[in-house]
Protein backbone atom coordinates (compact mmCIF):
# COMPACT_ATOMS: atom_id res chain seq x y z
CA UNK A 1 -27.11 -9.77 61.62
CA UNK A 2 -26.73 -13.63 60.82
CA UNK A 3 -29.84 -13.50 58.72
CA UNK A 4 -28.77 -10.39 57.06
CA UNK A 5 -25.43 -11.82 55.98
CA UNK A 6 -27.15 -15.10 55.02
CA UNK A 7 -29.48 -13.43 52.83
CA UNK A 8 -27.85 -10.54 52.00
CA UNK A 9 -24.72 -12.01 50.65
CA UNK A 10 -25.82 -13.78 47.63
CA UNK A 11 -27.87 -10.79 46.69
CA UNK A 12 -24.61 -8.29 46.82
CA UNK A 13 -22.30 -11.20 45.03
CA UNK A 14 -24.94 -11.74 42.60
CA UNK A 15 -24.82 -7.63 41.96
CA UNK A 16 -21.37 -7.98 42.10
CA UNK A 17 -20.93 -10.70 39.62
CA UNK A 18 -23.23 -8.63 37.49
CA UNK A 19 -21.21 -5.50 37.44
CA UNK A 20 -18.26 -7.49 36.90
CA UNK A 21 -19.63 -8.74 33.64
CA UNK A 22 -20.73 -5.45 32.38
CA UNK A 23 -17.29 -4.28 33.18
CA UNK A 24 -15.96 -7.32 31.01
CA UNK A 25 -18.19 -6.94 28.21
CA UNK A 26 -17.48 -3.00 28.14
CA UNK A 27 -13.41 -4.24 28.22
CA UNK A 28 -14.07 -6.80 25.68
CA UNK A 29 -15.85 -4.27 23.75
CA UNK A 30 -12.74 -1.51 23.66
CA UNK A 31 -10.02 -4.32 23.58
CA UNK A 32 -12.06 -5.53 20.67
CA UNK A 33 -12.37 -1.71 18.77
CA UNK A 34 -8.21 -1.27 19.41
CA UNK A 35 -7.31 -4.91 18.02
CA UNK A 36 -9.89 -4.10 14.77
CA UNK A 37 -8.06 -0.06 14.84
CA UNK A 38 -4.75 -2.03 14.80
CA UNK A 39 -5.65 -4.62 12.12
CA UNK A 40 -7.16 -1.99 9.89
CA UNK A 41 -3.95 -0.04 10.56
CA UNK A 42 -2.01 -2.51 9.16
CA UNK A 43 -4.03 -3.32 6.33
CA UNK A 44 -3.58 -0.04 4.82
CA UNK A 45 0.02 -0.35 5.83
CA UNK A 46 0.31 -3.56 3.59
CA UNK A 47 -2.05 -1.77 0.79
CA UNK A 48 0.86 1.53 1.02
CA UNK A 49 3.87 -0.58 0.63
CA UNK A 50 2.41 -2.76 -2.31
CA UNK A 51 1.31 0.33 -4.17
CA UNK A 52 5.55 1.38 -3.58
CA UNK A 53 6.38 -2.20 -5.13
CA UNK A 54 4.49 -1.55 -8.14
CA UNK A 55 5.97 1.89 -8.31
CA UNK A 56 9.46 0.69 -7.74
CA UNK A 57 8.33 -2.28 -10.90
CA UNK A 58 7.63 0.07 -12.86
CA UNK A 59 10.60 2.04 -12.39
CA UNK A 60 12.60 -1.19 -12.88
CA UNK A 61 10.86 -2.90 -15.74
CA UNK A 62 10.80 0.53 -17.84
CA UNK A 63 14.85 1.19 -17.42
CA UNK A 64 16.01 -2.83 -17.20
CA UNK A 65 13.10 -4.86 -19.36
CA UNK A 66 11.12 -2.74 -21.91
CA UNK A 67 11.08 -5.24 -23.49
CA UNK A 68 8.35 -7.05 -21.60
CA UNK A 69 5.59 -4.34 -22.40
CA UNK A 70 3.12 -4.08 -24.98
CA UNK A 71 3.17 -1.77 -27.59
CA UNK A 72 0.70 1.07 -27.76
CA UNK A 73 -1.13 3.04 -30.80
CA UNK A 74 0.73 6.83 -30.97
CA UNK A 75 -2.90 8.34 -31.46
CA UNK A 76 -4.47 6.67 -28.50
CA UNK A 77 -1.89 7.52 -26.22
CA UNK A 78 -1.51 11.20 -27.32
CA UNK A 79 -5.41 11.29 -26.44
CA UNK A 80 -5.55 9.39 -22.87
CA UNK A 81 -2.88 11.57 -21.68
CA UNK A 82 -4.91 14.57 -23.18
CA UNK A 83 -7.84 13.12 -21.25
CA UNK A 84 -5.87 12.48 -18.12
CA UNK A 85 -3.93 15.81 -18.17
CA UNK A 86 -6.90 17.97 -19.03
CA UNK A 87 -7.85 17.46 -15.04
CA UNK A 88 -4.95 19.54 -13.99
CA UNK A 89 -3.90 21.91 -16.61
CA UNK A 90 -5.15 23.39 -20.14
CA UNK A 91 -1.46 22.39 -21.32
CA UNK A 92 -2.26 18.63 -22.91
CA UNK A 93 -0.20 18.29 -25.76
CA UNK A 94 3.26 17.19 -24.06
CA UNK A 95 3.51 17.43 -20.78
CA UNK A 96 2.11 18.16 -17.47
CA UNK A 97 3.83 20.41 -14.37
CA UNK A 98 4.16 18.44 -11.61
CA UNK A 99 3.45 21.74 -9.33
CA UNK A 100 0.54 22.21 -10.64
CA UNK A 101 -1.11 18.19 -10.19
CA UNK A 102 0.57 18.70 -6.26
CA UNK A 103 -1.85 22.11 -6.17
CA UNK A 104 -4.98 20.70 -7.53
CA UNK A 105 -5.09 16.96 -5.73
CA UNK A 106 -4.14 18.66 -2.57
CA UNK A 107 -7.44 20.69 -2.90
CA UNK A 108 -9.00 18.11 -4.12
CA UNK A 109 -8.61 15.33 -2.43
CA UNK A 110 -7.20 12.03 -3.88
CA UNK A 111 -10.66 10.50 -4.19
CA UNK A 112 -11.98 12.88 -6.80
CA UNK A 113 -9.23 11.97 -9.43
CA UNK A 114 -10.37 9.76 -11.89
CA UNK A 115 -7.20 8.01 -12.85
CA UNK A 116 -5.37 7.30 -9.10
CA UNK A 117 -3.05 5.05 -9.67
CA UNK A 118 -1.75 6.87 -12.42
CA UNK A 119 -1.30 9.79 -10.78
CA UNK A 120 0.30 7.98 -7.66
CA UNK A 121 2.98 6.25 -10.11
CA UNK A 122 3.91 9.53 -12.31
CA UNK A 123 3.60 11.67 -8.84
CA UNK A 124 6.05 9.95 -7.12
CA UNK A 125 8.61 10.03 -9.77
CA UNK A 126 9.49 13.89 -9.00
CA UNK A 127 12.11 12.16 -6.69
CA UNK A 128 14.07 11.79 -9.67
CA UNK A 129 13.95 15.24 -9.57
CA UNK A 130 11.85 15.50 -12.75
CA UNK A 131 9.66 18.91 -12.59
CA UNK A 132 6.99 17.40 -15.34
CA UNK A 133 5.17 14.52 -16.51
CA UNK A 134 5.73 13.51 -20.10
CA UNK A 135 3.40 11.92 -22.51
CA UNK A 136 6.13 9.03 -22.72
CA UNK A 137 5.89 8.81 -18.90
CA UNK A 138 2.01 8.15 -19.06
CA UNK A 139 1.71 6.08 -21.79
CA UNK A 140 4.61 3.93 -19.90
CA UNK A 141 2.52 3.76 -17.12
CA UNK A 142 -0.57 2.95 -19.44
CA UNK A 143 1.80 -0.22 -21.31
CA UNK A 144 3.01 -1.36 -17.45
CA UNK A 145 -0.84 -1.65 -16.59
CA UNK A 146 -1.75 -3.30 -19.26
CA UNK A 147 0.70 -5.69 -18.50
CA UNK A 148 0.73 -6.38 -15.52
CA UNK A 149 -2.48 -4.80 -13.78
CA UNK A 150 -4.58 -7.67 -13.83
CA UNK A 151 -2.22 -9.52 -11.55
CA UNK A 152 -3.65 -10.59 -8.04
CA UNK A 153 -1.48 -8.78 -5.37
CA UNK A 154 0.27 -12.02 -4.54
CA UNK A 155 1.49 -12.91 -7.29
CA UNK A 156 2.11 -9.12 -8.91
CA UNK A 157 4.14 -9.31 -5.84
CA UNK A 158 5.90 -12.84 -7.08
CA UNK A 159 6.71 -11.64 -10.19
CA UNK A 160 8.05 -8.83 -9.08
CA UNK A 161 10.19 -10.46 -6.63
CA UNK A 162 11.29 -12.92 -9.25
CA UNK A 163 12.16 -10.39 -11.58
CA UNK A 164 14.42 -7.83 -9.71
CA UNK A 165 15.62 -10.44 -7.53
CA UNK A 166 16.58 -12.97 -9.88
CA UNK A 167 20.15 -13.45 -9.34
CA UNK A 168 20.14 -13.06 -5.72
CA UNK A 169 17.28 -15.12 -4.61
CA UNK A 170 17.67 -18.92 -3.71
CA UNK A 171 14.88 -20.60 -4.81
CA UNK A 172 11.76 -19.25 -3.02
CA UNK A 173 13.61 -17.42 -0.39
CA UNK A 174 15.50 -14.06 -0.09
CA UNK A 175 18.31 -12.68 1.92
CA UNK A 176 16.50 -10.52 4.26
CA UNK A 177 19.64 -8.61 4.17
CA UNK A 178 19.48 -7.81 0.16
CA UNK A 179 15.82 -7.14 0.49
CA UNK A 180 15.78 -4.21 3.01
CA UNK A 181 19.45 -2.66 1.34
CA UNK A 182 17.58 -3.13 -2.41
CA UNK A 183 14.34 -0.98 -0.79
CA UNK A 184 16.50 1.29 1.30
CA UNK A 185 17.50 2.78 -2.26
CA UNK A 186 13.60 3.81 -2.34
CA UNK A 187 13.18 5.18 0.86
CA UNK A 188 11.50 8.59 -0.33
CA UNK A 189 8.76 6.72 -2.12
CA UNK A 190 7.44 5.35 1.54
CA UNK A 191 5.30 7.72 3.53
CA UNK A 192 6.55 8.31 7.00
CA UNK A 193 8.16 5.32 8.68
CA UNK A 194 6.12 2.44 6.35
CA UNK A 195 9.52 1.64 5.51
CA UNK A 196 10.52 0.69 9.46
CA UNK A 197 7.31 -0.27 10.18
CA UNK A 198 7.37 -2.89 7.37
CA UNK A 199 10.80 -4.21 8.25
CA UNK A 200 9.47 -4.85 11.75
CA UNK A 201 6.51 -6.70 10.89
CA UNK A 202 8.63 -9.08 8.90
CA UNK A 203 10.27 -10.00 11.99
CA UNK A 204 7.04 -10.69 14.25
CA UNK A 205 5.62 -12.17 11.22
CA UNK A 206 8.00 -15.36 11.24
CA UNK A 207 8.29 -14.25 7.65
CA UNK A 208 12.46 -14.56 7.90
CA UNK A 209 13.92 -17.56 8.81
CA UNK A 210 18.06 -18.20 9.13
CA UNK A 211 17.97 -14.50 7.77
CA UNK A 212 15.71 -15.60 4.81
CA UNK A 213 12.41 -14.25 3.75
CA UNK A 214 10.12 -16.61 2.39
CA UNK A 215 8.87 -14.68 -1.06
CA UNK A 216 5.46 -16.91 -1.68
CA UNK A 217 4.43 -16.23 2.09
CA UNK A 218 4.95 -12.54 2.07
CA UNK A 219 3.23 -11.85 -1.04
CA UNK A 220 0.33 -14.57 0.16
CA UNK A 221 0.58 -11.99 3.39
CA UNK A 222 0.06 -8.96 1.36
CA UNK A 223 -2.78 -10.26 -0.58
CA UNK A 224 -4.78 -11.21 2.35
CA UNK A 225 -3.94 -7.53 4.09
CA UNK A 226 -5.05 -5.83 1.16
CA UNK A 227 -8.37 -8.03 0.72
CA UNK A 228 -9.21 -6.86 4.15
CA UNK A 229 -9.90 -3.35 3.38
CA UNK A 230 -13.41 -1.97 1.78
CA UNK A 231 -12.41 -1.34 -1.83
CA UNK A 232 -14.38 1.68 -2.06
CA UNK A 233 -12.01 3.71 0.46
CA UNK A 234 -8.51 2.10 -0.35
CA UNK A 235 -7.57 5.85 -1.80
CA UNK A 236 -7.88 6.94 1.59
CA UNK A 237 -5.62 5.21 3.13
CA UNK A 238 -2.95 7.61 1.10
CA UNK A 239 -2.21 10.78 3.46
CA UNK A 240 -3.87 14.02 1.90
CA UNK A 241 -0.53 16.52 2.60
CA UNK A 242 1.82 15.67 -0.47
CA UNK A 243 4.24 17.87 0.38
């Protein structure tokens, strides 16, 4: 028995230990696949709410700061929105049913549609209760591009923040107070809860500080969310049912 257990022991520790480890690496593996699900998650949260920020830009810099866009050739803007229209309907000359683009993308599939973003920006604004996209409204979107689509996400995010928030903001920082009640006015452009979500993640962030938000961090933040995600998929992370 005493040679058994002298002998025997290391052998079933040594088995032991060995199992153990597979059991570790098997845990490290699935702890590993949740903590990439979760960052990936949370990428394409950041992506989501930056594509609202340029929506809710737009929205701003067309009714407060026109002024700031560059002017565009009548001719060439009657034909891209002939060109970007002619994907949904035969009508091209003025405007474009916003029933009909919900029909056709939601068979389609946002991937297949040449001009996205465009079509994310003018979709959304049917929460103004608008039943139709103009001409005007595209070749808005076309002048706010042009402007200001070359931007990194960081500091599109900057300027934005410097712009809308210029008489509240205290040098680089933000109430976090006027920065959730300003958004809260856009609630039905965020998909499910992005809007909660994103207010929480300021807060485990460190982000706020005193009840400030640091504006160079966040939009440093964004950036380096959105950088994480393969470029060839980021329509994706949009859900397909539009309705």
């Amino acid at each position: 028995f005493f040679y058994s257990l002298l002998f025997g022991l290391p052998l079933v520790l040594r088995k032991y230990a060995i199992i153990t480890n597979i059991e570790m690496m098997r845990d490290s593996t699935i702890i590993k696949k949740i903590v990439q699900k979760s960052n990936a998650e949370l990428s394409q949260l950041y992506y989501r709410i930056y594509k609202v920020f340029k929506l809710i830009f737009f929205e701003f810099v067309i009714k407060s700061m026109p002024e700031l866009l560059p002017k565009i050739d009548p001719e060439e803007g009657k034909k891209k929105f002939a060109d970007f229209a002619s994907d949904f309907s035969d009508e091209t000359e003025a405007t474009l049913g916003i029933e009909n683009i919900d029909d056709i993308a939601h068979a389609w599939g946002y991937e297949r549609i040449a001009d996205q973003d465009a079509f994310l920006f003018l979709k959304k604004m049917r929460t103004t209760l608008k039943k139709e996209i103009s001409r005007e409204d595209y070749e808005n979107y076309l002048k706010f591009d042009a402007k200001f689509g070359k931007l990194s996400a960081s500091a599109f995010a900057m300027r934005m923040f410097s712009l809308v928030f210029e008489k509240k903001k205290e040098g680089d920082e933000l109430n976090v107070k006027e920065f959730k009640d300003y958004l809260n006015q856009f609630s039905p452009y965020f998909e499910g809860n992005d809007l909660k979500k994103m207010y929480e993640e300021l807060e485990v962030t460190g982000l706020v500080l005193d009840d400030k938000l640091n504006l160079p961090e966040y939009s440093q933040t964004i950036e380096n969310h959105i950088a994480l995600l393969p470029k060839q998929n980021l329509q994706l992370v949009y859900s397909r049912k539009v309705r």
